[in-house]
N, C-alpha and C. Protein backbone atom coordinates (compact mmCIF):
# COMPACT_ATOMS: atom_id res chain seq x y z
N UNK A 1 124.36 184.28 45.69
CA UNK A 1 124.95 184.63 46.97
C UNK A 1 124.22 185.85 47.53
N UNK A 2 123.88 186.09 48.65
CA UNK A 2 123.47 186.80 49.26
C UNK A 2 124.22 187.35 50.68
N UNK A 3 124.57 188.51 50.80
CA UNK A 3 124.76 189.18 52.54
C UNK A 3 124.30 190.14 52.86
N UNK A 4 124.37 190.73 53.85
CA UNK A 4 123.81 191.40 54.65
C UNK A 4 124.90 191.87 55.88
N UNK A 5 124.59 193.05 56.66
CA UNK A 5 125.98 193.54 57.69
C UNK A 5 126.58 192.13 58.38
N UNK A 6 125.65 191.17 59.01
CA UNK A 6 125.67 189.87 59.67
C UNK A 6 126.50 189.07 59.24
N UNK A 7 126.20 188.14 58.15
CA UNK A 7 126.33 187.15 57.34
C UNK A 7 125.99 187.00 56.43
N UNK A 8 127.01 186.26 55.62
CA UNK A 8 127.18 185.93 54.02
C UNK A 8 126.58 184.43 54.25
N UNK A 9 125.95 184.50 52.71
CA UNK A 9 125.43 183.05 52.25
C UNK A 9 125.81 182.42 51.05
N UNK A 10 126.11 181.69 50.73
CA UNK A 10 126.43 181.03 49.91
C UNK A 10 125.62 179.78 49.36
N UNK A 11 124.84 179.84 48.15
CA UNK A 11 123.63 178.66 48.09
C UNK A 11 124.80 177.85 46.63
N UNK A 12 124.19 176.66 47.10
CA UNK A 12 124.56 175.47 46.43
C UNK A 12 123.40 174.27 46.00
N UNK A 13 122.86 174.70 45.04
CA UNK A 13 122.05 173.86 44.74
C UNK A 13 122.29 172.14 44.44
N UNK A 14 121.38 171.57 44.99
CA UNK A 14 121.35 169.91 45.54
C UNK A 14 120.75 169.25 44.13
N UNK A 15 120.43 170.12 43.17
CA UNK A 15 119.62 169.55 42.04
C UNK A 15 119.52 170.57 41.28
N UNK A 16 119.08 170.30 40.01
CA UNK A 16 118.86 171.19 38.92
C UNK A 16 117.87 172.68 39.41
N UNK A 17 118.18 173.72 39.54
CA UNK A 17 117.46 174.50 40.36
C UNK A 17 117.31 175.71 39.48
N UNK A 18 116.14 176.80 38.97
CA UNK A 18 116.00 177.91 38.14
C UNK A 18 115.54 178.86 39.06
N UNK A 19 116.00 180.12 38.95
CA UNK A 19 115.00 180.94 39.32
C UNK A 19 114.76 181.86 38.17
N UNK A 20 113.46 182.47 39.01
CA UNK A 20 112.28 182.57 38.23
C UNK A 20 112.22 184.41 39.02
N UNK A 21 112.60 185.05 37.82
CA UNK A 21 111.90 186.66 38.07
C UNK A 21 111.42 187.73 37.54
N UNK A 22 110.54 187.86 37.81
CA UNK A 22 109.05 188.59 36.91
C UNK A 22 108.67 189.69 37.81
N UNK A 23 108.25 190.76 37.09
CA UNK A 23 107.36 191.43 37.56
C UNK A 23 105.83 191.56 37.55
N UNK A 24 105.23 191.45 38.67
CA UNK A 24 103.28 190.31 38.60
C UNK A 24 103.12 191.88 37.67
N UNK A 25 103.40 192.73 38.28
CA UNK A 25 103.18 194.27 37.41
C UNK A 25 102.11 193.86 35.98
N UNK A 26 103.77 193.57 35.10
CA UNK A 26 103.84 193.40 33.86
C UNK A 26 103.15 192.13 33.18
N UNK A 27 102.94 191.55 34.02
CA UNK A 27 101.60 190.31 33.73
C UNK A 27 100.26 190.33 33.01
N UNK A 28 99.83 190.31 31.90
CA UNK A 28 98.07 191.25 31.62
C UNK A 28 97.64 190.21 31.88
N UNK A 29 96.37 191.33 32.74
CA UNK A 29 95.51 191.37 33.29
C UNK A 29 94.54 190.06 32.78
N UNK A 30 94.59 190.19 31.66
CA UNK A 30 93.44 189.40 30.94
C UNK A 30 93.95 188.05 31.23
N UNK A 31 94.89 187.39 31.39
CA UNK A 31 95.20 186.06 31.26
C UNK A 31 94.65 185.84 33.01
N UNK A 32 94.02 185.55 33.45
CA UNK A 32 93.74 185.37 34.82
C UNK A 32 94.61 183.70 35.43
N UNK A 33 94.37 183.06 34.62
CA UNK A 33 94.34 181.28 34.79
C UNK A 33 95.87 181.73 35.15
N UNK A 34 97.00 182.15 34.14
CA UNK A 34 98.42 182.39 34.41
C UNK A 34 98.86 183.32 35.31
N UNK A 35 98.47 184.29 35.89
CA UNK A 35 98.11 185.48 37.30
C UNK A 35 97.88 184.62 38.06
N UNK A 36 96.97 183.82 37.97
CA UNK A 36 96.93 183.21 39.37
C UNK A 36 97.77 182.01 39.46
N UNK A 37 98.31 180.92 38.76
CA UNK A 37 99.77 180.22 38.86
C UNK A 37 100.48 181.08 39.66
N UNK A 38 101.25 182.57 38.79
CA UNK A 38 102.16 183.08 39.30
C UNK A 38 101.89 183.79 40.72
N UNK A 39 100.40 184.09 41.31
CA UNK A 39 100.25 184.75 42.72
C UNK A 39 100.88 183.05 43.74
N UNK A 40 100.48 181.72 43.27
CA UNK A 40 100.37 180.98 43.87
C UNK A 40 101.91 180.55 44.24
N UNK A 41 102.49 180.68 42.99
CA UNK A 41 104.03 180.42 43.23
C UNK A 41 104.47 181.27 43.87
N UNK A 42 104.72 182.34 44.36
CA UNK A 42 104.78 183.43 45.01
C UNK A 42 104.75 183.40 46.01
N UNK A 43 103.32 183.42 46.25
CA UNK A 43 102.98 182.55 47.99
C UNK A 43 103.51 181.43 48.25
N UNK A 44 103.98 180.65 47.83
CA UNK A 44 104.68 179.68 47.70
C UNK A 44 106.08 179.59 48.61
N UNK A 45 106.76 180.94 47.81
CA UNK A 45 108.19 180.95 48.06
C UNK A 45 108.43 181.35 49.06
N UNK A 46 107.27 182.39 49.09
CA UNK A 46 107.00 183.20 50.65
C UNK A 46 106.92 182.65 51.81
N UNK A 47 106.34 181.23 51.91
CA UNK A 47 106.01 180.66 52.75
C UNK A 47 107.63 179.70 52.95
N UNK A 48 108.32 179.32 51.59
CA UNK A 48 109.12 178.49 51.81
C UNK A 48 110.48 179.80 52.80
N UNK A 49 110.40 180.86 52.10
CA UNK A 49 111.50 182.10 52.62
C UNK A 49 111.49 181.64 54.20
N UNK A 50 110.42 182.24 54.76
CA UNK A 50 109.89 182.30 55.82
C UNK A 50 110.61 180.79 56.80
N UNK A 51 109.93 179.84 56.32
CA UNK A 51 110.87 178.05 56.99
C UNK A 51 112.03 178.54 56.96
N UNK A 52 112.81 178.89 55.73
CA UNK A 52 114.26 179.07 55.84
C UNK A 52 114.87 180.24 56.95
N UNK A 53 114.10 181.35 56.71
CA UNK A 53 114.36 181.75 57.88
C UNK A 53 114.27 181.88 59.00
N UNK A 54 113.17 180.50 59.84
CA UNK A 54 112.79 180.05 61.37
C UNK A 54 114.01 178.85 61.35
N UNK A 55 114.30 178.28 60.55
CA UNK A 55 115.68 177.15 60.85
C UNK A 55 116.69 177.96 61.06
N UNK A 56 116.82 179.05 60.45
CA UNK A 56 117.96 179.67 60.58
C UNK A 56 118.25 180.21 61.80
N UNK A 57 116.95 181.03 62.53
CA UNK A 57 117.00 181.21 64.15
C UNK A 57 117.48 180.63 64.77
N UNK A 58 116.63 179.06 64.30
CA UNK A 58 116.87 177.89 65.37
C UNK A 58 118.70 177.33 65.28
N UNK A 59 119.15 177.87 64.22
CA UNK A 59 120.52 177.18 63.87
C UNK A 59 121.41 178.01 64.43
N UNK A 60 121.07 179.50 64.45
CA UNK A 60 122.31 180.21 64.79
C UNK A 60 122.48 180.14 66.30
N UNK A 61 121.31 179.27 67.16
CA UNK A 61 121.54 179.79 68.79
C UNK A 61 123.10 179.03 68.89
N UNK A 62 123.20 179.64 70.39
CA UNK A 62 125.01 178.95 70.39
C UNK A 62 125.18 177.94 71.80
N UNK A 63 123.86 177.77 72.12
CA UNK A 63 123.91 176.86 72.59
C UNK A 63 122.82 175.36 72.44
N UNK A 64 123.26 174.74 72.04
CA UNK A 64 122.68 173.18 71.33
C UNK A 64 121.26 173.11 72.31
N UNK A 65 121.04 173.19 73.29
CA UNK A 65 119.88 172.89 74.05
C UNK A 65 118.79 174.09 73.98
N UNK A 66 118.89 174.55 73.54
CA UNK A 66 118.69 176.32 73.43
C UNK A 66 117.57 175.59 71.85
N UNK A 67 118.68 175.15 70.62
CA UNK A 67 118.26 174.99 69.11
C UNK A 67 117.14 173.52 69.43
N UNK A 68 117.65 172.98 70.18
CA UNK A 68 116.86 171.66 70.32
C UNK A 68 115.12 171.88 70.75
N UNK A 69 114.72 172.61 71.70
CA UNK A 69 114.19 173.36 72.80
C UNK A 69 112.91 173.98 71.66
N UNK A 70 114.08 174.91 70.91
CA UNK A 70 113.36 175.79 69.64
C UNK A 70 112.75 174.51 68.42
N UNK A 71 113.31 174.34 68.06
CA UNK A 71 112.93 173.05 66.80
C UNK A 71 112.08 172.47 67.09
N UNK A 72 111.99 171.44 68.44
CA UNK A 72 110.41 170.95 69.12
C UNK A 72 109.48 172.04 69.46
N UNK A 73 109.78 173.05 69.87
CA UNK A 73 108.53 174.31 69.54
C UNK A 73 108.18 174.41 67.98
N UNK A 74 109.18 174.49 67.28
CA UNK A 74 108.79 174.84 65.78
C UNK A 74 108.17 173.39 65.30
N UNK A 75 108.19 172.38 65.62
CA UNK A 75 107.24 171.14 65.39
C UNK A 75 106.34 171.09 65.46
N UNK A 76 106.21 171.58 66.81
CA UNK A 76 104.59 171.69 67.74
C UNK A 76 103.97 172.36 66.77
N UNK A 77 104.23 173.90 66.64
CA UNK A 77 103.62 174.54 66.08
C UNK A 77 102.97 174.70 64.68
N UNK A 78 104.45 173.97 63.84
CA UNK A 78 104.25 173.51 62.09
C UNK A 78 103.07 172.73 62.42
N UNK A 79 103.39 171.65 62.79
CA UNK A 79 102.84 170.14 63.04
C UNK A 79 101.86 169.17 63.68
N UNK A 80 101.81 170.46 64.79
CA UNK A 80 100.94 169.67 66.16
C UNK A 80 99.34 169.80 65.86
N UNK A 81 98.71 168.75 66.41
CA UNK A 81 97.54 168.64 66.22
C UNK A 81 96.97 168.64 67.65
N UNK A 82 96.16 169.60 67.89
CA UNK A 82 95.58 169.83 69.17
C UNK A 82 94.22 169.08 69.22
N UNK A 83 94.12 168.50 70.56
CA UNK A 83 93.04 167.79 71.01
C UNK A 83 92.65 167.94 72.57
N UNK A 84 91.75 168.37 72.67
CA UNK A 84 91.06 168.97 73.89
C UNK A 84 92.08 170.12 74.21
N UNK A 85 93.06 170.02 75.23
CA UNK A 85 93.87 170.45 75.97
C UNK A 85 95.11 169.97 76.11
N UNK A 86 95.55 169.19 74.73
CA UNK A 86 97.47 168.44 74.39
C UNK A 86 97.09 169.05 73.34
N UNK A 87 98.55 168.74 73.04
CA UNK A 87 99.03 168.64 71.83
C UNK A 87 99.98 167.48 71.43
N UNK A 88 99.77 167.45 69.56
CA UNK A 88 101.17 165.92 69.33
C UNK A 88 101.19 166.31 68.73
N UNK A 89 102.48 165.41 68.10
CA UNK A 89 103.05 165.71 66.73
C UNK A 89 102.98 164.48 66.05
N UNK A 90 102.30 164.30 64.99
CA UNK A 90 101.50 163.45 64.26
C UNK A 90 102.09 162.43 63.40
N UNK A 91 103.79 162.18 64.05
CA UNK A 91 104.31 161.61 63.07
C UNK A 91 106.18 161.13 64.18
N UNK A 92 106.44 159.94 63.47
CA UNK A 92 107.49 159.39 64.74
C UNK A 92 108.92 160.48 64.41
N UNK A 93 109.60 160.80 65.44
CA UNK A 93 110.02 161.73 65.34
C UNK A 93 110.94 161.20 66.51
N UNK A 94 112.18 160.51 66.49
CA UNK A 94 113.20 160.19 67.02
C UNK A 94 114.15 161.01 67.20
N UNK A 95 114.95 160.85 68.18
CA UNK A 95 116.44 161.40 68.50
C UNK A 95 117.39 161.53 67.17
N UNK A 96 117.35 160.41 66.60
CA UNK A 96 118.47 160.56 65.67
C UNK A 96 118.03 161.86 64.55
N UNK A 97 116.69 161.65 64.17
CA UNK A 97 116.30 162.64 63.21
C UNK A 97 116.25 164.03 63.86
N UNK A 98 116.43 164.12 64.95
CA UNK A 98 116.57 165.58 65.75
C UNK A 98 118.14 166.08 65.40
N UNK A 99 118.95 164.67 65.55
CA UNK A 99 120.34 165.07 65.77
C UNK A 99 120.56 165.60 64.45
N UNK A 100 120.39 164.64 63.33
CA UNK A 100 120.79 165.13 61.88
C UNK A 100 120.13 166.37 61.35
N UNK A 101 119.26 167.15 61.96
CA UNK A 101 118.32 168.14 61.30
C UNK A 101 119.51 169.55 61.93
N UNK A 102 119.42 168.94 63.99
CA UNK A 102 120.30 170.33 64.13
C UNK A 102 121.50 169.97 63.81
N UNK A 103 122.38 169.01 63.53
CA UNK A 103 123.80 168.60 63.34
C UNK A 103 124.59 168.86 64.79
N UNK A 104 123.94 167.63 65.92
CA UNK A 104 124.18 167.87 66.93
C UNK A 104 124.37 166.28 67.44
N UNK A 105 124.86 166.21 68.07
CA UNK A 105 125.20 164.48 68.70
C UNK A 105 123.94 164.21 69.61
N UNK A 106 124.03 162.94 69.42
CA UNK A 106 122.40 162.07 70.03
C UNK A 106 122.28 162.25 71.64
N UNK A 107 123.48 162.38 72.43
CA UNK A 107 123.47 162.62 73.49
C UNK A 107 123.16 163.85 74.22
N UNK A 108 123.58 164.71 73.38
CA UNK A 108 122.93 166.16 73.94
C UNK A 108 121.44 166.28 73.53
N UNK A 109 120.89 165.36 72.65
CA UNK A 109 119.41 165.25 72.66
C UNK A 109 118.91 164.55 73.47
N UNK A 110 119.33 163.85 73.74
CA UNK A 110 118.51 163.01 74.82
C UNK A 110 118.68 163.46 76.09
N UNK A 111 119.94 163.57 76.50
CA UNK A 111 119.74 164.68 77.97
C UNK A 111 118.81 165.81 77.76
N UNK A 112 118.77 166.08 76.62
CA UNK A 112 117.74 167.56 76.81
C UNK A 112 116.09 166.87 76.70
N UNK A 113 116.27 165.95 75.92
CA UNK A 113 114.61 165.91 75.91
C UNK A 113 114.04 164.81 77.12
N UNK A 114 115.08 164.31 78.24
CA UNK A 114 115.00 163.72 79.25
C UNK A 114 114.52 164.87 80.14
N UNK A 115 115.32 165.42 80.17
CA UNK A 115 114.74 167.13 81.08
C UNK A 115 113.64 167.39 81.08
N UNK A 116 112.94 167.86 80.27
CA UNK A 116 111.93 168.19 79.56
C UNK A 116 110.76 167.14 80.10
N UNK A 117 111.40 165.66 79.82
CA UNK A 117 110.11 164.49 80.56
C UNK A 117 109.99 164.84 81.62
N UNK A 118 111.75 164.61 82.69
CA UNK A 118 111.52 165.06 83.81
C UNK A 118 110.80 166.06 84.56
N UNK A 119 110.97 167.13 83.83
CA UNK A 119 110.14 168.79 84.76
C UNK A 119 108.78 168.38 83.79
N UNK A 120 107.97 166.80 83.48
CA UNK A 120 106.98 166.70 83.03
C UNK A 120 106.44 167.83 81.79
N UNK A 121 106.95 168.36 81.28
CA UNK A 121 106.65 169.27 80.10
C UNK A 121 106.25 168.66 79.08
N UNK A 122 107.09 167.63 78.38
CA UNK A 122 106.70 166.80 76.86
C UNK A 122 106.53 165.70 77.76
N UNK A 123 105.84 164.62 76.78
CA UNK A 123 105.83 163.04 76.86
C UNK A 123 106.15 162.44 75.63
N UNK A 124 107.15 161.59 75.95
CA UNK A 124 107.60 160.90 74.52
C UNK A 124 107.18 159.48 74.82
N UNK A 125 106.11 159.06 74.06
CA UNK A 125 105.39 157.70 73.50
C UNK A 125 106.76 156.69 73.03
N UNK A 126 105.91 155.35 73.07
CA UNK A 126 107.22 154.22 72.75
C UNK A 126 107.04 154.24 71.26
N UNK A 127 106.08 154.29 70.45
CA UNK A 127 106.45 154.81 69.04
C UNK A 127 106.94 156.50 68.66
N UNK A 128 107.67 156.48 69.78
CA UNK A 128 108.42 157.69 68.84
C UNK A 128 107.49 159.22 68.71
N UNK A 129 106.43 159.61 69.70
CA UNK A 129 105.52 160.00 69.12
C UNK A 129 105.39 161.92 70.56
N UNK A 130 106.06 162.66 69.93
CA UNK A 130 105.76 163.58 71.03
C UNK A 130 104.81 164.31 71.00
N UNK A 131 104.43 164.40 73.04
CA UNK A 131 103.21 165.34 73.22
C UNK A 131 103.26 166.10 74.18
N UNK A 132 102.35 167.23 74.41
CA UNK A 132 102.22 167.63 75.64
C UNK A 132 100.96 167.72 76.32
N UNK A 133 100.42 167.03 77.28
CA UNK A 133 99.33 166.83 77.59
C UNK A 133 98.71 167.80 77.97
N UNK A 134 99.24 169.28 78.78
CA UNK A 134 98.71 170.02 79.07
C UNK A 134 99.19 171.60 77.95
N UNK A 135 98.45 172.09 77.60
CA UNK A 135 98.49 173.34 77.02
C UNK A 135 99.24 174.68 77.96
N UNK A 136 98.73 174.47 78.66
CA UNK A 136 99.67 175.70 79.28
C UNK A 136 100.99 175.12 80.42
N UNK A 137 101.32 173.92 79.86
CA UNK A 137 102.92 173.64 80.12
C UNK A 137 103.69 174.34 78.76
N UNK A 138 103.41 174.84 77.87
CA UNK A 138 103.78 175.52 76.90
C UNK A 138 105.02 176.51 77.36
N UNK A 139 104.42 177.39 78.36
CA UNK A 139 104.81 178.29 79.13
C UNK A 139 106.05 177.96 79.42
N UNK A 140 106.13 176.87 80.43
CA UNK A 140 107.03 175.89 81.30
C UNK A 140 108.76 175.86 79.88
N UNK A 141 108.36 175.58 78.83
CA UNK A 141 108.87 175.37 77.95
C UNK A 141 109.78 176.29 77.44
N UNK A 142 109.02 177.12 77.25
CA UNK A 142 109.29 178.68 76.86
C UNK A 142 110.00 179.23 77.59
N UNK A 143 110.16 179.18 79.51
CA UNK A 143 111.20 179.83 80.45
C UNK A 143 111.80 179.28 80.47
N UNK A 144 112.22 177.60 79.90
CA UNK A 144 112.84 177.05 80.66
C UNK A 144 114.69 177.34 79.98
């Protein structure tokens, strides 16, 4: 469990789960092959910390179009593969899997990512496939 002045957390592991805590300190030197496992796992967690705490941004906004908005930015950005002057996201990526990620009903996704077609910002492909053709509609995104 973890808190902070904010909010309390409460973790519940989904599977057999260990943690692991060492000081790299106390590690010798000489074993290099096992130093570098443990720098890698490390970086590892760091990187996983970090995800957990950009979902968490995206989770606490308090308004659903707001988290939706954010999450397809955080796609783009994880995910997107730039070409000339677009960008996509390299993989089918439906409404429903939007809804179950923010825990939000299919309808407030789709009005929002209808918007979004409309003021031409994203383009959503018939396989499921989002882009933005122009790079500095980014912007557009970002005020909106």
């Amino acid at each position: 469990m973890y808190s902070d002045n904010k909010y309390y957390y409460k973790l519940i592991a989904l599977e057999n789960t260990y943690i692991i805590s060492f000081n790299i300190k106390e590690i010798k030197p000489s074993i290099k092959l096992k130093t570098n496992i443990f720098l890698r796992i490390i970086h590892s967690q760091q990187l996983t910390l970090k995800n957990y705490e950009r979902m968490n941004l995206i989770l606490k906004h308090r308004y659903i179009k707001y988290r939706i908005i954010q999450m397809i930015l955080l796609l783009f950005l994880q995910f997107g593969v730039i070409n000339n002057n677009s960008i996509y996201i390299p993989f089918h990526l439906s409404q429903k899997y939007l809804t179950i990620i923010l825990g939000t009903n299919k309808t407030i996704v789709n009005q929002t990512i209808q918007q979004l077609i409309k003021k031409m910002i994203i383009k959503y492909s018939t396989k499921k496939i989002m882009y933005i053709n122009n790079l500095s509609k980014l912007q557009m995104i970002i005020s909106y």
